[in-house]
N, C-alpha and C. Protein backbone atom coordinates (compact mmCIF):
# COMPACT_ATOMS: atom_id res chain seq x y z
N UNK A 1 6.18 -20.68 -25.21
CA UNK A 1 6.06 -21.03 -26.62
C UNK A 1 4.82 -20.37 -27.20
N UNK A 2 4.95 -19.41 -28.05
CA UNK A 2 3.94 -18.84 -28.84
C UNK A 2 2.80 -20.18 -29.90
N UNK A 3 1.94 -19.25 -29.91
CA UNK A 3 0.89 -19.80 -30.20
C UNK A 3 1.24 -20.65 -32.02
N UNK A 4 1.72 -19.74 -32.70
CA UNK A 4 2.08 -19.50 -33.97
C UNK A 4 3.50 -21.04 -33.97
N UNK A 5 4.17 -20.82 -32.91
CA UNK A 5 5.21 -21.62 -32.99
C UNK A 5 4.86 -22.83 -32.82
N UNK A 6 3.64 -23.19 -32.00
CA UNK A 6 3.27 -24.61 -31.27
C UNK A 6 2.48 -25.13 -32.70
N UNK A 7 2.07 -24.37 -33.57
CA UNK A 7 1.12 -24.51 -34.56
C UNK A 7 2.28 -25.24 -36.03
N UNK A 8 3.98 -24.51 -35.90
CA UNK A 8 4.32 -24.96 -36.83
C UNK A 8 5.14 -26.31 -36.40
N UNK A 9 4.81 -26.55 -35.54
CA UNK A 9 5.56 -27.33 -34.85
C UNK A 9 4.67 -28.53 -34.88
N UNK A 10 3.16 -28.45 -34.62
CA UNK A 10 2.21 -29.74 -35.21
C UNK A 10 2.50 -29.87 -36.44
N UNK A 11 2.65 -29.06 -37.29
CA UNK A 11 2.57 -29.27 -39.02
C UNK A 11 3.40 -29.83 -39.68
N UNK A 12 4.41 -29.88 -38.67
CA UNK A 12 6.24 -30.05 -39.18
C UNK A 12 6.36 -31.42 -39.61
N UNK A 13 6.21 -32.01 -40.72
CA UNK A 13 6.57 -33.29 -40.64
C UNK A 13 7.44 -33.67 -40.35
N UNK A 14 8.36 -33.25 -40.23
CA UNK A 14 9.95 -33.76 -40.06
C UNK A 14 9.68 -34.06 -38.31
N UNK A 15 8.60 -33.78 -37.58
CA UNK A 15 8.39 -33.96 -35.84
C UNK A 15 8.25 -35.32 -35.83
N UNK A 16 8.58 -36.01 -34.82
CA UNK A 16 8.29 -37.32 -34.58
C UNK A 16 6.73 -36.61 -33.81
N UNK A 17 6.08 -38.44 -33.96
CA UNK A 17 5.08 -38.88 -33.55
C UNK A 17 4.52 -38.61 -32.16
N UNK A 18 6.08 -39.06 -31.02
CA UNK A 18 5.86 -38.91 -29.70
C UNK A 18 6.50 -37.28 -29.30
N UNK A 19 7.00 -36.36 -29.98
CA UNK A 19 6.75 -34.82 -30.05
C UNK A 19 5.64 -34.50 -30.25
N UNK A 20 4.66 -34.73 -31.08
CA UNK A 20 3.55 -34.10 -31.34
C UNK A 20 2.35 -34.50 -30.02
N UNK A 21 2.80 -35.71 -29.80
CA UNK A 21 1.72 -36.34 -28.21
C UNK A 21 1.95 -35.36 -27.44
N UNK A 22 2.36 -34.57 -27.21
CA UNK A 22 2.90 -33.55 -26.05
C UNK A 22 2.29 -32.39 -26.50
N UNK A 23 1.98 -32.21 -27.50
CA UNK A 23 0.92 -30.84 -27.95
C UNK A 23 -0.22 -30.85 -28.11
N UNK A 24 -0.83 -31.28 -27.31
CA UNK A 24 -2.76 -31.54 -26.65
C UNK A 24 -3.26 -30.53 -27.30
N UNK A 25 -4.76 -30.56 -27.45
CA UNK A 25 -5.51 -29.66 -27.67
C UNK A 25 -5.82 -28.74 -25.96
N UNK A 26 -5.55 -29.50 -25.11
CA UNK A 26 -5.42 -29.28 -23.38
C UNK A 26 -4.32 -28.19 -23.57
N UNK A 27 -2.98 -28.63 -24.09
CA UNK A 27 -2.12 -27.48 -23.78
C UNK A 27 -2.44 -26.49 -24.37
N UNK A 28 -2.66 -26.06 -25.53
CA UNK A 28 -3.17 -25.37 -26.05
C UNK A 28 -4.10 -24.20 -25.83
N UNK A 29 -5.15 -24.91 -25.13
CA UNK A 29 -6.46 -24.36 -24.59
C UNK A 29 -5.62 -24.14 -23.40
N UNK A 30 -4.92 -24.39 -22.42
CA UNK A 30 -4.63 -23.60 -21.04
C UNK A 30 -3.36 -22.17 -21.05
N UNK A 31 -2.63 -22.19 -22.44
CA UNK A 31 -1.77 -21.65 -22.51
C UNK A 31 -2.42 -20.44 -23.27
N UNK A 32 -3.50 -20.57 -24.08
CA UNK A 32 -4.49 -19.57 -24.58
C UNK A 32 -5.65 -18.61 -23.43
N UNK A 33 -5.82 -19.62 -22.31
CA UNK A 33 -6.70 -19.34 -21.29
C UNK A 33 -5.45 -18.33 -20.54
N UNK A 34 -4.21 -18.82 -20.10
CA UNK A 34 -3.27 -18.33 -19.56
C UNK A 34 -3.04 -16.61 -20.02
N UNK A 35 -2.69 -16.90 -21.10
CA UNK A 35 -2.45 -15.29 -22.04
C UNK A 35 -3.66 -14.63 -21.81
N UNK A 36 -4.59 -15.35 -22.18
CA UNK A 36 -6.01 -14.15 -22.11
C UNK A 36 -6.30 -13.68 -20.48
N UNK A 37 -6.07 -14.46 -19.77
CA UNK A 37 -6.15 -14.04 -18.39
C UNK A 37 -4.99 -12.95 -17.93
N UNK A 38 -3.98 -13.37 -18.12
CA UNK A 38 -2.93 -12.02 -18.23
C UNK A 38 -3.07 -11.26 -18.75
N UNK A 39 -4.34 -10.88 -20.24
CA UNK A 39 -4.39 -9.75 -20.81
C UNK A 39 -5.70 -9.06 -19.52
N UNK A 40 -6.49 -9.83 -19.32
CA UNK A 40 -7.76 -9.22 -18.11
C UNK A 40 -7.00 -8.95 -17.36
N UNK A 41 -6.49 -9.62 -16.63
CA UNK A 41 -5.79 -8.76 -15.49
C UNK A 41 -5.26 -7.12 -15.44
N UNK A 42 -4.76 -7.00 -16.62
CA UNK A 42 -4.92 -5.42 -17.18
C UNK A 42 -5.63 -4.55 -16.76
N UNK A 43 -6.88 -5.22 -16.89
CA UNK A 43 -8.07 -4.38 -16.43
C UNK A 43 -8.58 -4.40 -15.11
N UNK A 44 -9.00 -6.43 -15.01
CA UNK A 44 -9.22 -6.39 -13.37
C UNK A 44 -8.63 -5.76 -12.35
N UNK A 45 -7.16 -5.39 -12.41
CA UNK A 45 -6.09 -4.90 -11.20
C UNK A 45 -6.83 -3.55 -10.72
N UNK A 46 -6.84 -2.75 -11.51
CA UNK A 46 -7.39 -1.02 -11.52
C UNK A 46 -8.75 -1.16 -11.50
N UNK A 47 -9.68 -1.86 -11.81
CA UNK A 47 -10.89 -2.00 -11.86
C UNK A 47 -11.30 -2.33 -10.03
N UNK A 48 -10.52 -3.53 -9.70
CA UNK A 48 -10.66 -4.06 -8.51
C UNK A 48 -10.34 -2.66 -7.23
N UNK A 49 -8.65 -2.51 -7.67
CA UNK A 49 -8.64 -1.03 -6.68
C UNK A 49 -9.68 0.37 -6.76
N UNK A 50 -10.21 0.39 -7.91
CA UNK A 50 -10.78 1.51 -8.08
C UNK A 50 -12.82 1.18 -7.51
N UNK A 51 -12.87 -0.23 -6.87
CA UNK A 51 -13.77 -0.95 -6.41
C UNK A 51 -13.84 -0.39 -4.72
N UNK A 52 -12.38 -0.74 -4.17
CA UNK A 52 -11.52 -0.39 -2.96
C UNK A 52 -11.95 0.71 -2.67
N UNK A 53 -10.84 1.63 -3.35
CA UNK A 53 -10.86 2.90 -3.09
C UNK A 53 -12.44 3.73 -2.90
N UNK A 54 -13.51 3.13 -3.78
CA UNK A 54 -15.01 3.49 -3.83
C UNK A 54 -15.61 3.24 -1.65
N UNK A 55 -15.28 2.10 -1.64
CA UNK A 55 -15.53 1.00 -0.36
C UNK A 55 -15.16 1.92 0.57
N UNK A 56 -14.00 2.28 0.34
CA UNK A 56 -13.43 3.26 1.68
C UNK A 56 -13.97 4.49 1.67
N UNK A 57 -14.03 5.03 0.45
CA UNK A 57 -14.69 6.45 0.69
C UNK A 57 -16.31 6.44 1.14
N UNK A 58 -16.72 5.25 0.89
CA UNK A 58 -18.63 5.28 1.49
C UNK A 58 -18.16 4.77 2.82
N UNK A 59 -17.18 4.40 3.69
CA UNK A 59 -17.19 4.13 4.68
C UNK A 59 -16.41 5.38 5.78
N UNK A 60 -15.67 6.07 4.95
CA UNK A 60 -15.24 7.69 5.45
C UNK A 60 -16.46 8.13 5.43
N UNK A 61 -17.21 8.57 4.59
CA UNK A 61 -18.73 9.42 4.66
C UNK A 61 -19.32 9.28 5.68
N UNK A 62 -19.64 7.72 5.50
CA UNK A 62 -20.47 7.29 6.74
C UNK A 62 -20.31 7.29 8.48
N UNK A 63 -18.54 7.57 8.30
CA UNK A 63 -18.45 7.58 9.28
C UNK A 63 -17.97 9.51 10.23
N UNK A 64 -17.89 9.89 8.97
CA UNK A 64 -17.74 11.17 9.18
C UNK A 64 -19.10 11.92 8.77
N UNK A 65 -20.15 11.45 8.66
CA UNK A 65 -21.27 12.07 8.57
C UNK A 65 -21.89 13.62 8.91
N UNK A 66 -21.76 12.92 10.44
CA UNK A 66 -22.23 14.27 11.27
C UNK A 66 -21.69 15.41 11.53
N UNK A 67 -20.54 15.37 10.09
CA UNK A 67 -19.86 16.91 9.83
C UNK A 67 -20.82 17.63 8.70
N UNK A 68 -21.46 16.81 8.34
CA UNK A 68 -22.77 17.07 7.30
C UNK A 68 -23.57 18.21 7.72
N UNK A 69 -23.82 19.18 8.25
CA UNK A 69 -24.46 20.07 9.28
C UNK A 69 -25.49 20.94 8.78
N UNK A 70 -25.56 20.70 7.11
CA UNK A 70 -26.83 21.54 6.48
C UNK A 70 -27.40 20.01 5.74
N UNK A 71 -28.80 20.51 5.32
CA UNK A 71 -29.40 19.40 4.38
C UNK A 71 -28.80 19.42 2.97
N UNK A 72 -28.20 20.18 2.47
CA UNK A 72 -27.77 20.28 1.32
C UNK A 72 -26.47 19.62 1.23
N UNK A 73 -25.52 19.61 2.28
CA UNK A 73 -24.57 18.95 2.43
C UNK A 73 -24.95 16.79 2.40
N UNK A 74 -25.69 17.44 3.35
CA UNK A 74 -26.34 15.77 3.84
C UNK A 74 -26.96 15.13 2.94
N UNK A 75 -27.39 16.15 1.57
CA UNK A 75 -27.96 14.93 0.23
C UNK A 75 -27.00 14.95 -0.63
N UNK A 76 -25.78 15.88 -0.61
CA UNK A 76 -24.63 15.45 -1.41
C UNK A 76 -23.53 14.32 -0.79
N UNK A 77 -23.91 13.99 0.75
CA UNK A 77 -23.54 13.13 1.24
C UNK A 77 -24.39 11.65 0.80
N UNK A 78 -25.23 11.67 0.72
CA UNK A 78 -25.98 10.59 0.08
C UNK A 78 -26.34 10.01 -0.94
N UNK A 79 -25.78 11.13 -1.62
CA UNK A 79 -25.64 10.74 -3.22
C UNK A 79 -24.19 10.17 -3.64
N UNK A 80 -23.22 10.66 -2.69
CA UNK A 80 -21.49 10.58 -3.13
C UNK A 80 -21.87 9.20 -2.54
N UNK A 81 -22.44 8.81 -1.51
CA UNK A 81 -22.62 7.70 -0.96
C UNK A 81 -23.45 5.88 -2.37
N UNK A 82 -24.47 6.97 -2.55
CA UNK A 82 -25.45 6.33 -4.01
C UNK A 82 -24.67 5.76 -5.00
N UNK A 83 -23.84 6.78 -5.60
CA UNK A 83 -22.92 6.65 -6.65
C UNK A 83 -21.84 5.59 -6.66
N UNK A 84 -21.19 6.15 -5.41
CA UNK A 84 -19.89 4.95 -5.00
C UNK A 84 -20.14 3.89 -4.92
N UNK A 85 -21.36 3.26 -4.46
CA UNK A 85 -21.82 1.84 -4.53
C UNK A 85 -21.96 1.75 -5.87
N UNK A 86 -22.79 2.81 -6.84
CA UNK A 86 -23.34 1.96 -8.19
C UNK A 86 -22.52 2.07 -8.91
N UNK A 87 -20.86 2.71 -8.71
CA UNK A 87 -19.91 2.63 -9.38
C UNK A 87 -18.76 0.86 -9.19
N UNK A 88 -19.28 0.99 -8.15
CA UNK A 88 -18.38 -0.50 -7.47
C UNK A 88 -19.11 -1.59 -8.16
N UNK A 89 -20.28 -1.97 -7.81
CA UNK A 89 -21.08 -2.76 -8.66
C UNK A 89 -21.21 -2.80 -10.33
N UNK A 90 -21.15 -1.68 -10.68
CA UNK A 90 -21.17 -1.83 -12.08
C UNK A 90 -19.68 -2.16 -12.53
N UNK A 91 -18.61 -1.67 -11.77
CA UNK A 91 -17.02 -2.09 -12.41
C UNK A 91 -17.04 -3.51 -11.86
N UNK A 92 -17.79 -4.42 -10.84
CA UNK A 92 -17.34 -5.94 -11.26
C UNK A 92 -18.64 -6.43 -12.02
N UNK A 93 -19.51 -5.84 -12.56
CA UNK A 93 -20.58 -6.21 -13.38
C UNK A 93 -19.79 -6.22 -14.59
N UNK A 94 -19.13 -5.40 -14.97
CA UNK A 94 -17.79 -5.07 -15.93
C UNK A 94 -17.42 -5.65 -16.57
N UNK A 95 -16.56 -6.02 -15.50
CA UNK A 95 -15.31 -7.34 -15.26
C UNK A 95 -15.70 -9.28 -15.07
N UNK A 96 -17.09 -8.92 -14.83
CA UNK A 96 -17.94 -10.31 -15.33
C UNK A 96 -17.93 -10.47 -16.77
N UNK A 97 -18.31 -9.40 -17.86
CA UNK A 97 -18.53 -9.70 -18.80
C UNK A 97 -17.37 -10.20 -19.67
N UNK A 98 -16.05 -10.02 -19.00
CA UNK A 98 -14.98 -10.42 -19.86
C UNK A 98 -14.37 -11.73 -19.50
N UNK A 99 -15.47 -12.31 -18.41
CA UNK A 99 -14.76 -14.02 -17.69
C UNK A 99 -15.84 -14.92 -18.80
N UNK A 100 -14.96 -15.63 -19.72
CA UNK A 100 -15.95 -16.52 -20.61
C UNK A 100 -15.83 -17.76 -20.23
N UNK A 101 -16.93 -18.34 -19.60
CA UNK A 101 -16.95 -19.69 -18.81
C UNK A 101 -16.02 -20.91 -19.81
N UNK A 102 -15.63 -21.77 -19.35
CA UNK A 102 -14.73 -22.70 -20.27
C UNK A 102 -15.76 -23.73 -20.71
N UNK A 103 -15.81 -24.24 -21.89
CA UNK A 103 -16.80 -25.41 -22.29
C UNK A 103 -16.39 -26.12 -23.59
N UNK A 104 -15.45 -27.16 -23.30
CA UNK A 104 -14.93 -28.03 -24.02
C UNK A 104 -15.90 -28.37 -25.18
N UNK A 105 -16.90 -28.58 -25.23
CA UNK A 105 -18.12 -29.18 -25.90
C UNK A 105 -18.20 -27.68 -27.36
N UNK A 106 -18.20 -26.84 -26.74
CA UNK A 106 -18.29 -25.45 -27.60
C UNK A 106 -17.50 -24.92 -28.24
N UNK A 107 -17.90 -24.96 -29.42
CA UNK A 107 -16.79 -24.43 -30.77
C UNK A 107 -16.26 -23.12 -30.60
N UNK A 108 -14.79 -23.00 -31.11
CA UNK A 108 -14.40 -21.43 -30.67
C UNK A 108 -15.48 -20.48 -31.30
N UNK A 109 -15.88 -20.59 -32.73
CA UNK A 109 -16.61 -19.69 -33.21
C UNK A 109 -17.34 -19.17 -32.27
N UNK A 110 -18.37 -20.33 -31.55
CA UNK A 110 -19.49 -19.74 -30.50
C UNK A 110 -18.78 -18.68 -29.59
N UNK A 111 -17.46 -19.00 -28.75
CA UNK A 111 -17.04 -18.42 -27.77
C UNK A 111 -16.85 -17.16 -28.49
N UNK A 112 -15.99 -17.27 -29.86
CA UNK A 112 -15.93 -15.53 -29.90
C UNK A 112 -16.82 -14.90 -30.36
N UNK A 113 -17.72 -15.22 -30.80
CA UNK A 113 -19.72 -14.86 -30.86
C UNK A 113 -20.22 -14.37 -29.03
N UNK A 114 -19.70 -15.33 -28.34
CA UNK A 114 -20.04 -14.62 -26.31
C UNK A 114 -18.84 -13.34 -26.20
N UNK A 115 -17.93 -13.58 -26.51
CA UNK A 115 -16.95 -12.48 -25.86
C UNK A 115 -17.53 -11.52 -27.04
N UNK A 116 -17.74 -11.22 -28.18
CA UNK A 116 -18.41 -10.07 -28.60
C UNK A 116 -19.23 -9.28 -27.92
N UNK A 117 -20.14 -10.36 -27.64
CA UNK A 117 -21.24 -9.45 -27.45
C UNK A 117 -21.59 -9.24 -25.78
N UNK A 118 -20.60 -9.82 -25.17
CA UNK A 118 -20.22 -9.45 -23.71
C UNK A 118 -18.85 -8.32 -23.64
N UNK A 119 -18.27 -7.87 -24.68
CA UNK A 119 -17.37 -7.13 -25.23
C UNK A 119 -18.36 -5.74 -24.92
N UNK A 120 -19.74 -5.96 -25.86
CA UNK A 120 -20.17 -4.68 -25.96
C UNK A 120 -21.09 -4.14 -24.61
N UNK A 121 -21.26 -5.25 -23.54
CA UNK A 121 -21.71 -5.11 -22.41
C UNK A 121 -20.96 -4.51 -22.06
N UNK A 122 -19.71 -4.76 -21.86
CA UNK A 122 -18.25 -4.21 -21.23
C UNK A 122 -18.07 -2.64 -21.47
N UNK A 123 -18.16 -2.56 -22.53
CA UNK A 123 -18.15 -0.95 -23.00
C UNK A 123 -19.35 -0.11 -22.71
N UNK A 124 -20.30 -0.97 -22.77
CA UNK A 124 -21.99 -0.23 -22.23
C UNK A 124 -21.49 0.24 -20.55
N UNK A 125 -21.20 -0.69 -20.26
CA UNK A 125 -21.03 -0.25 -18.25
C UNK A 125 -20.03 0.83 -17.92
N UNK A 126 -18.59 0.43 -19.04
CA UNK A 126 -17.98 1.26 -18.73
C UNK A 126 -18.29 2.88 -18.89
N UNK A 127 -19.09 2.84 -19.92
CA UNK A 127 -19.57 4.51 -20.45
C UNK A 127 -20.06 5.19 -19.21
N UNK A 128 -21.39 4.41 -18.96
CA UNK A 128 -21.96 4.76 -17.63
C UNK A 128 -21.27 4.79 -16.48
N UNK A 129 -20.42 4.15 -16.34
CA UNK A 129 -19.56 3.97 -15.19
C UNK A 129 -18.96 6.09 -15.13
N UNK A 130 -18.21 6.12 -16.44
CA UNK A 130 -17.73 7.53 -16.76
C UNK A 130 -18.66 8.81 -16.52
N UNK A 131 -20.16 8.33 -17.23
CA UNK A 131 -21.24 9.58 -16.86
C UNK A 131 -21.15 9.63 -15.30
N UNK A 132 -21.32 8.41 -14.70
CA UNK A 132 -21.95 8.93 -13.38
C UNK A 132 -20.43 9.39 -12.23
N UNK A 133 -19.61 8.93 -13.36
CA UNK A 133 -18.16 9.85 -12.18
C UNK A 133 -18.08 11.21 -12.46
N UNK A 134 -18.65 11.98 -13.51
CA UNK A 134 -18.86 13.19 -13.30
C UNK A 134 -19.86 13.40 -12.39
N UNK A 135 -21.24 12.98 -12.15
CA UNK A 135 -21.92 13.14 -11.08
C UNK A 135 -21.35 12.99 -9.93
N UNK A 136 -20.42 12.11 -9.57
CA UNK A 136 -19.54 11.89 -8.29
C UNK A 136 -18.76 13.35 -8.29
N UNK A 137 -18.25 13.51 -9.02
CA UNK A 137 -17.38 14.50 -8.96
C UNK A 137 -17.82 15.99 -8.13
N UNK A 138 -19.15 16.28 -9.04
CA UNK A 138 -20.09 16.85 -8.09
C UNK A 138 -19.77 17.08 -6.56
N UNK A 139 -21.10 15.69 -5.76
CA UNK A 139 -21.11 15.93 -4.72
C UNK A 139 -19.63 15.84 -3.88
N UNK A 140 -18.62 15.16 -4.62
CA UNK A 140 -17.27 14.78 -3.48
C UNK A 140 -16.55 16.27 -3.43
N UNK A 141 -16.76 16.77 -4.57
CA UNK A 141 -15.65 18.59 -4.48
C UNK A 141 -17.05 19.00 -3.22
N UNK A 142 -18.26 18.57 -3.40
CA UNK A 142 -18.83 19.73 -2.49
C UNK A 142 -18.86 19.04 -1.11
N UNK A 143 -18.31 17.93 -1.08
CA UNK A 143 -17.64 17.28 0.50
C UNK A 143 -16.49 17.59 1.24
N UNK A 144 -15.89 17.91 0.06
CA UNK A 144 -14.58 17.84 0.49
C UNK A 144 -14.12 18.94 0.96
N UNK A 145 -15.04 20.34 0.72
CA UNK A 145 -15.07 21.60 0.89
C UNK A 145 -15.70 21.51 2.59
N UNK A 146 -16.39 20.92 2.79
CA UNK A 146 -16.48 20.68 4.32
C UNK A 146 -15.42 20.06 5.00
N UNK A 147 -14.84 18.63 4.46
CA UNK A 147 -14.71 17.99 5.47
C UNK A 147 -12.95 17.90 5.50
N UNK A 148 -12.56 18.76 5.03
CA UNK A 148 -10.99 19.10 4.58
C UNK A 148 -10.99 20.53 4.83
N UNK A 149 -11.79 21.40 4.42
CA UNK A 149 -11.79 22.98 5.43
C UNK A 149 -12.60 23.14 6.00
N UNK A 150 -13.18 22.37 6.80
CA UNK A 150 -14.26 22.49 7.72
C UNK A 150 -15.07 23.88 7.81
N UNK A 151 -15.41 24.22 6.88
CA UNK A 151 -16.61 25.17 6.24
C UNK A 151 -17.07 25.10 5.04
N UNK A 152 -18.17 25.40 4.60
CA UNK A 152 -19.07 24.98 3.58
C UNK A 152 -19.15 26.60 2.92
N UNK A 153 -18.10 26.24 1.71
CA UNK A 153 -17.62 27.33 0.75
C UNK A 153 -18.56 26.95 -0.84
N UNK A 154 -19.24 26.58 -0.62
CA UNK A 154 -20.15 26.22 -1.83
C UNK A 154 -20.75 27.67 -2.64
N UNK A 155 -20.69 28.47 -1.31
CA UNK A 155 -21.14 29.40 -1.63
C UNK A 155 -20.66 30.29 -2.26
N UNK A 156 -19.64 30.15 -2.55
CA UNK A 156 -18.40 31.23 -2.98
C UNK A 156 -17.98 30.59 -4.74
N UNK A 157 -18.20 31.65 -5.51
CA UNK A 157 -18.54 31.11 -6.83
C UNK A 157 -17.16 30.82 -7.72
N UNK A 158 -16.31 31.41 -6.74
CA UNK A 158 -14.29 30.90 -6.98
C UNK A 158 -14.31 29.33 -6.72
N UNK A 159 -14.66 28.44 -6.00
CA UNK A 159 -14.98 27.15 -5.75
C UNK A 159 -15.64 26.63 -7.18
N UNK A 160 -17.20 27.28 -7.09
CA UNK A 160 -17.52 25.96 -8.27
C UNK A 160 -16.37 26.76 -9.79
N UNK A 161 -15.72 28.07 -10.10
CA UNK A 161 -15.24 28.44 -11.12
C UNK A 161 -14.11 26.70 -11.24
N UNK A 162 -12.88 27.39 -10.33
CA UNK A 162 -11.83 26.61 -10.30
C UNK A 162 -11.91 25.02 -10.08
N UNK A 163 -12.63 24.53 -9.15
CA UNK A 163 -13.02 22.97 -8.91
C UNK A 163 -13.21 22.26 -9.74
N UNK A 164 -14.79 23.05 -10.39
CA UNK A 164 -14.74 22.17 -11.61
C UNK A 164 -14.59 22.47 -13.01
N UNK A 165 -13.42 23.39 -12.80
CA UNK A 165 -12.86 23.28 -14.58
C UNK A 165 -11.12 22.50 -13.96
N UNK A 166 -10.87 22.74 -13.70
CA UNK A 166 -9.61 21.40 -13.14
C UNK A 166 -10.40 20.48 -13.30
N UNK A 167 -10.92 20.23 -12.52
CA UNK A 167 -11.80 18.41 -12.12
C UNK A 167 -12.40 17.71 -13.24
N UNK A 168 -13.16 18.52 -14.12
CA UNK A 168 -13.75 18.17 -15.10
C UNK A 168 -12.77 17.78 -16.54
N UNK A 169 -11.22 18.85 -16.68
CA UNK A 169 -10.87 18.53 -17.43
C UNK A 169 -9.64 17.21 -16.93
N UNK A 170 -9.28 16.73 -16.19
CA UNK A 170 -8.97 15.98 -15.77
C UNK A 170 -9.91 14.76 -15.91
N UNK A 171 -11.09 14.66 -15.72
CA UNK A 171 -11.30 13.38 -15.56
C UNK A 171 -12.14 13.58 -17.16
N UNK A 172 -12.03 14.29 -17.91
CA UNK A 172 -12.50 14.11 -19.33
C UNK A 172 -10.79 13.22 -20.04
N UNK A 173 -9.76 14.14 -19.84
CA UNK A 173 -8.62 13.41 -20.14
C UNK A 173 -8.23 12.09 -19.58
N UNK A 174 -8.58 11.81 -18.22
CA UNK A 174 -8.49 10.70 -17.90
C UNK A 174 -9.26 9.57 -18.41
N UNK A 175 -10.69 9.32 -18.55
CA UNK A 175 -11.30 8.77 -18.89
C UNK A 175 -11.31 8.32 -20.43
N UNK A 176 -10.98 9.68 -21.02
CA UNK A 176 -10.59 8.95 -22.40
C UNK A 176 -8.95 7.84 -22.26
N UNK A 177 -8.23 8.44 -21.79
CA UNK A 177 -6.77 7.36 -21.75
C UNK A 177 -7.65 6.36 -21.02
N UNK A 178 -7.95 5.84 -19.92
CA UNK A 178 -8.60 4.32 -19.28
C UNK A 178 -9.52 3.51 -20.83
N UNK A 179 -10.47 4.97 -21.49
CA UNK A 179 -11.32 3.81 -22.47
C UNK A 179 -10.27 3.62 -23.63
N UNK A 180 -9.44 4.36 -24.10
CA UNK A 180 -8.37 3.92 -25.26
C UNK A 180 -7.67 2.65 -24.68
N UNK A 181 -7.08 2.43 -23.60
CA UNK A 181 -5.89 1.13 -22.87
C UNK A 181 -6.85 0.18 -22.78
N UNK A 182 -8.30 0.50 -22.26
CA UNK A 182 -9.06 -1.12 -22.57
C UNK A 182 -9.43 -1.79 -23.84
N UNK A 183 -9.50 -0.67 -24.28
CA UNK A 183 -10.14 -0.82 -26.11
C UNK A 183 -8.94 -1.76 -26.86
N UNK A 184 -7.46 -1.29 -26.06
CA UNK A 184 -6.54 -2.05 -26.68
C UNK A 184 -6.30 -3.12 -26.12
N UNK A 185 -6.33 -3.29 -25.06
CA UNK A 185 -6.48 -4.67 -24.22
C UNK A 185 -7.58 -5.67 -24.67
N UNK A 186 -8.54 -5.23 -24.38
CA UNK A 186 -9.96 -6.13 -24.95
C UNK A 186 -9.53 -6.50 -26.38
N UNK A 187 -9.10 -5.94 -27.28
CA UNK A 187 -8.79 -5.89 -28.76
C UNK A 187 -7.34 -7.74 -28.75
N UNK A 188 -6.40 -7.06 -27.74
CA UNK A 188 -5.81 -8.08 -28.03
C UNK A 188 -5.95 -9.43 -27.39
N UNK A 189 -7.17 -8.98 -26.19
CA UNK A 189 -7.35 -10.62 -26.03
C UNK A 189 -8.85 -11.56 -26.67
N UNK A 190 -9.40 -10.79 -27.67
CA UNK A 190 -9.65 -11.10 -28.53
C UNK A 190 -8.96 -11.58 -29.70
N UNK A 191 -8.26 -11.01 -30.17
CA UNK A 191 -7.39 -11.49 -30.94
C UNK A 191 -6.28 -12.84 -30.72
N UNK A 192 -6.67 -13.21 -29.46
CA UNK A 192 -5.89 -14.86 -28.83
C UNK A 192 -7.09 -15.93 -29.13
N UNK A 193 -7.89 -15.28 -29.06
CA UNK A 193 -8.94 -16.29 -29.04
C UNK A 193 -9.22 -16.36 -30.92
N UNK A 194 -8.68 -15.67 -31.29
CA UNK A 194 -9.27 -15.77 -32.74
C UNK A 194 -8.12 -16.29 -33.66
N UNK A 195 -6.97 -16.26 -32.80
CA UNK A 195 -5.84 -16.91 -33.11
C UNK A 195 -5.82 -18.67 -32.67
N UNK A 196 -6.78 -18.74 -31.91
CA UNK A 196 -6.72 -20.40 -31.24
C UNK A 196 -7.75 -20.81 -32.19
N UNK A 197 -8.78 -20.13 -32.70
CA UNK A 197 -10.07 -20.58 -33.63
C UNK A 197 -9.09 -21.17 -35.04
N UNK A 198 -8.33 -20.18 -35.55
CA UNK A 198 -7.88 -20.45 -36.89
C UNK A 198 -6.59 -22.21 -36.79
N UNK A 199 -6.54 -21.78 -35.39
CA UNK A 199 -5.33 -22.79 -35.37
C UNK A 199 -6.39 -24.34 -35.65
N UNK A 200 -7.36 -24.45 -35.67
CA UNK A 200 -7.83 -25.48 -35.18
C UNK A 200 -8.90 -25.42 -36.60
N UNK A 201 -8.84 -24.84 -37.90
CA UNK A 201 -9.00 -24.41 -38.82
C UNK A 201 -8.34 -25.78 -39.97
């Protein structure tokens, strides 16, 4: 039952008394909590795997290390290593900012006054999240050139030509589609919450 429908359905005079007992401000608030959590999940799902996928690759590095065999290799190993953690941490630092604690006592206004401005946290991390995956991008093409052709072709200026104009325009196109689908996600589960404010209007 939509939000809009449960709303004309309190108003309806023609409702009996013991119909309307059945439309809590409880149901309301869990069926609003419900939707908005199905709209995060949107994000959490890919956010969470893309947490994963980080986890495994600092634990391939680490464990494939000692294919590392120059120092130059071995600080792009430590940086792909640097990154992948501060990419994992900052995507559930993220994904914190969009969990708005529940508090019966607190007027919606306030709440959508927190999800704003934990909205714009959300977009602050994610940016950075994007700068420093081009830095990833970096050291992992110059890993992967070891540890997938087991020689260190860095040197060969066909590598950095081709690597990173693929790589770069790929994850410029990518990154814009991920920040457009959250922008619209975040957008509409804001818009539940600003739909439960008016109802109660």
């Amino acid at each position: 039952m939509q939000l809009d429908e449960l709303k004309n359905t309190w108003d309806n005079p023609n409702n009996p008394a013991e119909q309307k007992q059945h439309l809590t401000t409880k149901m309301i608030e869990q069926m609003t909590q419900k939707k908005y959590n199905s709209k995060i999940k949107k994000i959490a799902y890919p956010e969470i795997i893309g947490v994963i996928i980080c986890l495994i690759s600092v634990l391939f590095i680490g464990i494939n290390f000692y294919k590392l065999d120059t120092t130059f290799l071995q600080g792009a190993g430590i940086v792909s290593v640097l990154l992948l953690a501060t990419l994992s941490i900052l995507s559930l630092l993220s994904l914190r900012q969009l969990t708005i604690p529940e508090d019966v006592n607190r007027p919606y206004a306030a709440t959508l006054k927190i999800f704003a401005t934990q909205k714009l946290q959300f977009f602050k991390l994610q940016k950075i999240n994007a700068v420093l995956s081009y830095l990833l991008l970096v050291s992992i093409l110059i890993l992967m050139s070891k540890y997938f052709d087991d020689r260190d072709i860095t040197g060969i200026k066909y590598f950095w030509i081709y690597s990173f104009s693929f790589g770069y325009l790929f994850l410029l196109f990518y990154s814009k589609w991920v920040a457009k689908y959250y922008k619209k996600t975040v957008k509409q589960s804001e818009e539940l919450l600003q739909d439960l404010q008016q109802f109660y209007k």
